[in-house]
Protein backbone atom coordinates (compact mmCIF):
# COMPACT_ATOMS: atom_id res chain seq x y z
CA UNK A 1 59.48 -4.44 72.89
CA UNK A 2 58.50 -2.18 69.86
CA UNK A 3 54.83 -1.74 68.70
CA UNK A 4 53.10 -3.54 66.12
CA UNK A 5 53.84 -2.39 62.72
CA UNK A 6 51.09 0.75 61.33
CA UNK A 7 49.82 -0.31 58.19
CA UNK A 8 49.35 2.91 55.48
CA UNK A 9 47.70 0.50 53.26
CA UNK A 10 45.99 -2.66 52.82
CA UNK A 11 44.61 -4.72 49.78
CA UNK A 12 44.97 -8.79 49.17
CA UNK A 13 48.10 -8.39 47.13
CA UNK A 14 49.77 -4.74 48.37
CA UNK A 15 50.63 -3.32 51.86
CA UNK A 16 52.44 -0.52 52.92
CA UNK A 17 53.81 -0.35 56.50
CA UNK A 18 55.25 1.79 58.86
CA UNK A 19 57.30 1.25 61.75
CA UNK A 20 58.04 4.64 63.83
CA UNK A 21 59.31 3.21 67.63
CA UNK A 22 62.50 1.10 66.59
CA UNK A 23 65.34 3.91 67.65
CA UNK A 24 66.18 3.52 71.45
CA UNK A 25 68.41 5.34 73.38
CA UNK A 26 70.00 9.15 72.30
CA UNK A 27 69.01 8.68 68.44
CA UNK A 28 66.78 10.44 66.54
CA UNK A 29 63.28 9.29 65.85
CA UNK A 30 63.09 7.54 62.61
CA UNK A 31 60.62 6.17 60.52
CA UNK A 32 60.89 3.04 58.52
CA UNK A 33 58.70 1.89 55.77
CA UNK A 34 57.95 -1.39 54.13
CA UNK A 35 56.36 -2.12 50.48
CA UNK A 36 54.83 -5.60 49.95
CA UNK A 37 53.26 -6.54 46.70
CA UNK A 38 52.52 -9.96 45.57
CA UNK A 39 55.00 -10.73 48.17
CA UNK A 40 57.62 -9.38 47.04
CA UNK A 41 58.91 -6.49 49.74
CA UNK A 42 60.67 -3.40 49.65
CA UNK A 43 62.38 -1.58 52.81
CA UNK A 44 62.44 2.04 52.20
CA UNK A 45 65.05 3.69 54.29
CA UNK A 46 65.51 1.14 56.85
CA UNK A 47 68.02 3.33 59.32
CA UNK A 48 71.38 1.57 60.88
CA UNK A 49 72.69 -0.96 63.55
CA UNK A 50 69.71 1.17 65.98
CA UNK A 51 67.06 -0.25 64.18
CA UNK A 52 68.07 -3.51 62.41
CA UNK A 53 67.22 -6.18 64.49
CA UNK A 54 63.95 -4.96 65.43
CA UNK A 55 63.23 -4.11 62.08
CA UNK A 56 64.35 -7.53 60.88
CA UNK A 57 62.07 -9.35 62.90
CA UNK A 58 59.04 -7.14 62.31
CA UNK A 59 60.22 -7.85 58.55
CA UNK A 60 59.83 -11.67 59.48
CA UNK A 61 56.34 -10.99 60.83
CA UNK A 62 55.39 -10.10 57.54
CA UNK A 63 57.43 -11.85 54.93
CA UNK A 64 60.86 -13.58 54.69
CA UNK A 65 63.52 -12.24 54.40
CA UNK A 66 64.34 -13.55 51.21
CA UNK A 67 61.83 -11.96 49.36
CA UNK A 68 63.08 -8.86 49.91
CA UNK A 69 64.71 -7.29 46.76
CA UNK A 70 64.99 -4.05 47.20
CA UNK A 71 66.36 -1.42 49.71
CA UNK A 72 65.50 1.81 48.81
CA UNK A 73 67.41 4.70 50.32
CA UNK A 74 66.31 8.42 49.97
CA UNK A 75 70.01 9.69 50.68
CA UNK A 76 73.52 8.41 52.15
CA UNK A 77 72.31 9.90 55.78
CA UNK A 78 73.58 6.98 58.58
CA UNK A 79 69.78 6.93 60.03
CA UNK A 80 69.02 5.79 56.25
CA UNK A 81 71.19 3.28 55.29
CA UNK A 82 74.00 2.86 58.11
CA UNK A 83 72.66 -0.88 58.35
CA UNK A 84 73.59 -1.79 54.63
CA UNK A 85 75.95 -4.24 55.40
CA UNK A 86 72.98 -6.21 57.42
CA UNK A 87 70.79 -5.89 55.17
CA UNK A 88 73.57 -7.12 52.21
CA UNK A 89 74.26 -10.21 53.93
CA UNK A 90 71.00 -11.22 55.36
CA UNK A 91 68.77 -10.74 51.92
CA UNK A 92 69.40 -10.75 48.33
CA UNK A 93 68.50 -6.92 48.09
CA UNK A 94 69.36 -4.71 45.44
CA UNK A 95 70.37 -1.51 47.24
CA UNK A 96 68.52 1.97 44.88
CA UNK A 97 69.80 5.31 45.77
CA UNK A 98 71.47 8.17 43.79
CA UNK A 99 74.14 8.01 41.51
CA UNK A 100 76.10 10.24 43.58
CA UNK A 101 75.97 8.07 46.58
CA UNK A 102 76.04 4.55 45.00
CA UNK A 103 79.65 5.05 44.55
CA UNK A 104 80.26 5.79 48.17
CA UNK A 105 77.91 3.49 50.26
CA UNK A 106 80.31 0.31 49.74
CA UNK A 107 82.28 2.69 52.43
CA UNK A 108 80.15 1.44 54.83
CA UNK A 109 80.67 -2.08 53.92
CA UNK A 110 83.52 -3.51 55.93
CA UNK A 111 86.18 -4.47 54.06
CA UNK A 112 85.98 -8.92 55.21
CA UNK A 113 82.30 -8.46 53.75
CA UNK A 114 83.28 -6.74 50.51
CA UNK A 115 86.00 -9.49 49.75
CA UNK A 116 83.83 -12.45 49.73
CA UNK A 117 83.61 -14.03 47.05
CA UNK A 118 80.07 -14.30 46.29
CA UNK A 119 79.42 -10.85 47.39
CA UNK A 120 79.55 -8.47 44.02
CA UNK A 121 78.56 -5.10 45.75
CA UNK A 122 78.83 -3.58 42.01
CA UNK A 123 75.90 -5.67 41.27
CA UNK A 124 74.05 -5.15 43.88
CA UNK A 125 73.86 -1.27 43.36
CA UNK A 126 71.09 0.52 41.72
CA UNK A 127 72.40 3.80 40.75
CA UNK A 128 69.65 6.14 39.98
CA UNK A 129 69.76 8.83 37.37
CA UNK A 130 68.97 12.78 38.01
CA UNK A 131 65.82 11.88 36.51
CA UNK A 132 64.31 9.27 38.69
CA UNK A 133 63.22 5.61 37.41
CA UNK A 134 60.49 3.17 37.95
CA UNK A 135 61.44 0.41 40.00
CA UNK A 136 59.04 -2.93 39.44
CA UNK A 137 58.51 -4.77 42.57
CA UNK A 138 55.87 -8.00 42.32
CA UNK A 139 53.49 -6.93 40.05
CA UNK A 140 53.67 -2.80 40.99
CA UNK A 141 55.99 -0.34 40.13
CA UNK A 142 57.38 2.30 42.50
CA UNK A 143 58.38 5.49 41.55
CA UNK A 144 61.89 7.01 41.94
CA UNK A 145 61.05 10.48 42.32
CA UNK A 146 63.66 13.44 42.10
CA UNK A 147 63.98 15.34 45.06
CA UNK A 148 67.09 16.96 44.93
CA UNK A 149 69.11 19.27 47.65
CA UNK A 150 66.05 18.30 49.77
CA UNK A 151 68.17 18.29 51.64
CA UNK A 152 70.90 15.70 50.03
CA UNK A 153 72.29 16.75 46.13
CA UNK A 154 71.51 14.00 45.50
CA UNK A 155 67.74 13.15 46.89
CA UNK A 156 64.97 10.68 46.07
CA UNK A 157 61.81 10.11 47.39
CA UNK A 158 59.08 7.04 46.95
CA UNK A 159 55.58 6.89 45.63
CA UNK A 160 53.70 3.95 45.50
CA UNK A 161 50.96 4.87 42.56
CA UNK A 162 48.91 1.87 44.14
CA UNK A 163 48.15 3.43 47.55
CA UNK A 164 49.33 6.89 46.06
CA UNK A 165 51.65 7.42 49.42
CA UNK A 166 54.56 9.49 48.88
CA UNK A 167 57.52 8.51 51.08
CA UNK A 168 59.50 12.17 50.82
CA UNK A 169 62.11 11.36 53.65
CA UNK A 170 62.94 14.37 55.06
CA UNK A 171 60.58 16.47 53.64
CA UNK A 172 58.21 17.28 56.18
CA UNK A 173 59.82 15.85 58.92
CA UNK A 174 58.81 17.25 62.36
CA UNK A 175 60.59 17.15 65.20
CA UNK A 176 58.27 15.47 68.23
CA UNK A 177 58.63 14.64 71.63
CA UNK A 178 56.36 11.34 71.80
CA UNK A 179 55.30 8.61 69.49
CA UNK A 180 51.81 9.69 68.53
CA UNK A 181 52.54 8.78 64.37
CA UNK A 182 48.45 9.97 63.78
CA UNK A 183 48.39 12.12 60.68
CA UNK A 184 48.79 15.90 61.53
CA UNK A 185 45.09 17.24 62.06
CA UNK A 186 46.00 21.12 63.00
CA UNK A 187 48.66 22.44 60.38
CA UNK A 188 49.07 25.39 62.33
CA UNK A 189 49.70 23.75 65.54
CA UNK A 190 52.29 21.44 63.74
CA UNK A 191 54.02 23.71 62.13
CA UNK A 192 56.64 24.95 64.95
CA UNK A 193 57.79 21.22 64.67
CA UNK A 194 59.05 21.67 61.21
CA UNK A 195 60.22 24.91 60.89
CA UNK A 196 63.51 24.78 62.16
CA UNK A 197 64.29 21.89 60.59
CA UNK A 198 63.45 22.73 57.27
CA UNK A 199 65.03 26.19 57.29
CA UNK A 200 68.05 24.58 57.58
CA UNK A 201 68.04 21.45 56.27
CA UNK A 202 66.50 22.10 52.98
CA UNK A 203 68.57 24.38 50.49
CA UNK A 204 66.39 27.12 48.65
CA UNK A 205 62.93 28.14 48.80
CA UNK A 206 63.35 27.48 44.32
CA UNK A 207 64.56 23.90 45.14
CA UNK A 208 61.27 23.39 47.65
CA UNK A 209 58.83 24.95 44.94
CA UNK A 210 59.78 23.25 42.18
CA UNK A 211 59.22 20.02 43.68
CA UNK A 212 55.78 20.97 45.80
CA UNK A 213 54.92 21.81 41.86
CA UNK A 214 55.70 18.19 40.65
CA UNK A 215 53.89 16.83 43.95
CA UNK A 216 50.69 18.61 43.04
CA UNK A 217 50.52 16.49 40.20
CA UNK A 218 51.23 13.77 40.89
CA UNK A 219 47.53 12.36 43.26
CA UNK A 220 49.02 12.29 46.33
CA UNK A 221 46.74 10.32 49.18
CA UNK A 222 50.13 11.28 51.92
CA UNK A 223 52.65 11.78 52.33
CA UNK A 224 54.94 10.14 55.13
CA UNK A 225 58.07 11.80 56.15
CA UNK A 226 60.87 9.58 57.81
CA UNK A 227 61.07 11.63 60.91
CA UNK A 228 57.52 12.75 62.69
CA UNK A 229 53.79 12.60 61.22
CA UNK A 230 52.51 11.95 58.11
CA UNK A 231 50.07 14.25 56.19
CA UNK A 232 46.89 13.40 53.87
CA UNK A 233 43.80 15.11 52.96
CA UNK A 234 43.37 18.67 53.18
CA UNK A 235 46.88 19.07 55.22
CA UNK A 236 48.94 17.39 52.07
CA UNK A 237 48.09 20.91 50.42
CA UNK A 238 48.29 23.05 53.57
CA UNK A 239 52.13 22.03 53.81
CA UNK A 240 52.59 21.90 49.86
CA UNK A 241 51.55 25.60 49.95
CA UNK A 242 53.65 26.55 53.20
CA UNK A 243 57.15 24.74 52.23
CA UNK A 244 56.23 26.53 48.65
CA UNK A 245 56.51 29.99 50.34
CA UNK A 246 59.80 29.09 52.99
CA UNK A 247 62.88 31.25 52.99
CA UNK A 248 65.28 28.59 53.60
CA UNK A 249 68.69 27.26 53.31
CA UNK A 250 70.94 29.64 51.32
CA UNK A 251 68.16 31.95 51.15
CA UNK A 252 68.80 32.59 54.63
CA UNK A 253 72.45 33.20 54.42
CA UNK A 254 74.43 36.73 55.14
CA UNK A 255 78.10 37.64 55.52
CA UNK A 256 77.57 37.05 59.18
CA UNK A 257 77.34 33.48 58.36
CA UNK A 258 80.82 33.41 56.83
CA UNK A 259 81.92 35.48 59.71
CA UNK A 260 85.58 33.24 61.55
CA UNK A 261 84.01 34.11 65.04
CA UNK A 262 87.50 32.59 66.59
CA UNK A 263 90.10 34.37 64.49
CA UNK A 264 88.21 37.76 65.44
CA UNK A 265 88.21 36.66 68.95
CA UNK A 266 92.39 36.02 68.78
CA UNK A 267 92.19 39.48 67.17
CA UNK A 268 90.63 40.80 69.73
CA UNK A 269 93.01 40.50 72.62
């Protein structure tokens, strides 16, 4: 059995949930979020086949799945959107991602789904400009904001101006050995979690201070990665000014990286 659902955020109308314990077995830890407002819900990067059910029926706990209208996905990564072809049959979702992916996530529809007739997958793509949009859900709007070649080309992250959360997907993941989703408390402590990850996964130190710019502006409460702890108070700026000042990506790149290791070797002998 998974654990309840954390709630981010609470008023009579809005809620924002989190649901960090769904992934068994040899995947990844993976964190999916829900939006509720006026109920009307929103999944944001609900994962694939690992997570569905369980997801689904903490979903039901909460709403019906009918009223869900929108699946938002960060990126075309399977952990964020393998499950798309549960989640077209089983609501009447509108799926929200980049432009450069909208045109290849009906791949992962199979092809007896995309041929019914009352299935337009066309229709049920959002495709998202390099600019972002506002997305109205109930009586809020969320806020398609460009993240881009963090780490996908074409990236998006989440904020909610209501509860002011941020949902950046991979940036600021942390990789962690047990469930303990508390917000970080000891940035320096945390930090070793991250690293790695982020110097590879995330292109250019340019790419990830350019957009911890347009995050200082923007009243962040936290920010909630899809993989480890989230961050808030004095530790959203902490990380803003350490991903800021990262060497990563191609910034880390030589010849040796380029280097065929097994044509040298043949060479060799």
């Amino acid at each position: 059995m998974f654990n309840s659902a954390i709630t981010l955020y609470e008023d009579q109308q809005h809620k924002c949930l989190m649901f960090s314990d769904l992934v068994k077995g040899s995947g990844i830890q993976a964190n999916q979020f829900m939006i509720i407002d006026h109920g009307r819900a929103a999944m944001i990067d609900p994962g694939g086949d690992l997570t569905f059910a369980a997801l689904s029926v903490a979903l039901a706990k909460q709403t019906s799945l009918d009223c869900v209208d929108y699946i938002l996905a960060s990126h075309q990564d399977p952990d964020i959107i393998a499950s798309l072809p549960k989640w077209i049959i089983k609501t009447p979702a509108k799926v929200v991602t980049s432009r450069l992916w909208s045109r290849f996530l009906p791949h992962l529809v199979p092809g007896y789904f995309a041929a019914q007739d009352d299935l337009d997958l066309d229709a049920r793509m959002v495709a998202l400009p390099d600019t972002g949009d506002v997305i109205r859900l109930g009586e809020c709007d969320i806020v398609a904001v460009p993240a881009h070649f963090l780490h996908s080309v074409g990236n998006f992250q989440f904020y909610d101006p209501i509860s002011r959360i941020l949902f950046s997907g991979d940036m600021g993941a942390s990789l962690i050995d047990d469930n303990d989703m508390t917000a970080v408390d000891d940035f320096a402590t945390h930090m070793p979690s991250m690293l790695g990850f982020h110097r590879r996964y995330m292109t250019s130190n340019r790419a990830c201070r350019l957009w911890a710019n347009m995050v200082r502006s923007l009243n962040v409460s936290m920010i909630v990665p899809q993989h480890g702890k989230p961050f808030k108070g004095a530790q959203i700026n902490q990380f803003l000014d350490w991903i800021s000042q990262l060497d990563c990506g191609v910034d880390l790149l030589t010849e040796d990286s380029y280097r065929p290791v097994g044509m040298l070797q043949r060479q060799a002998i």
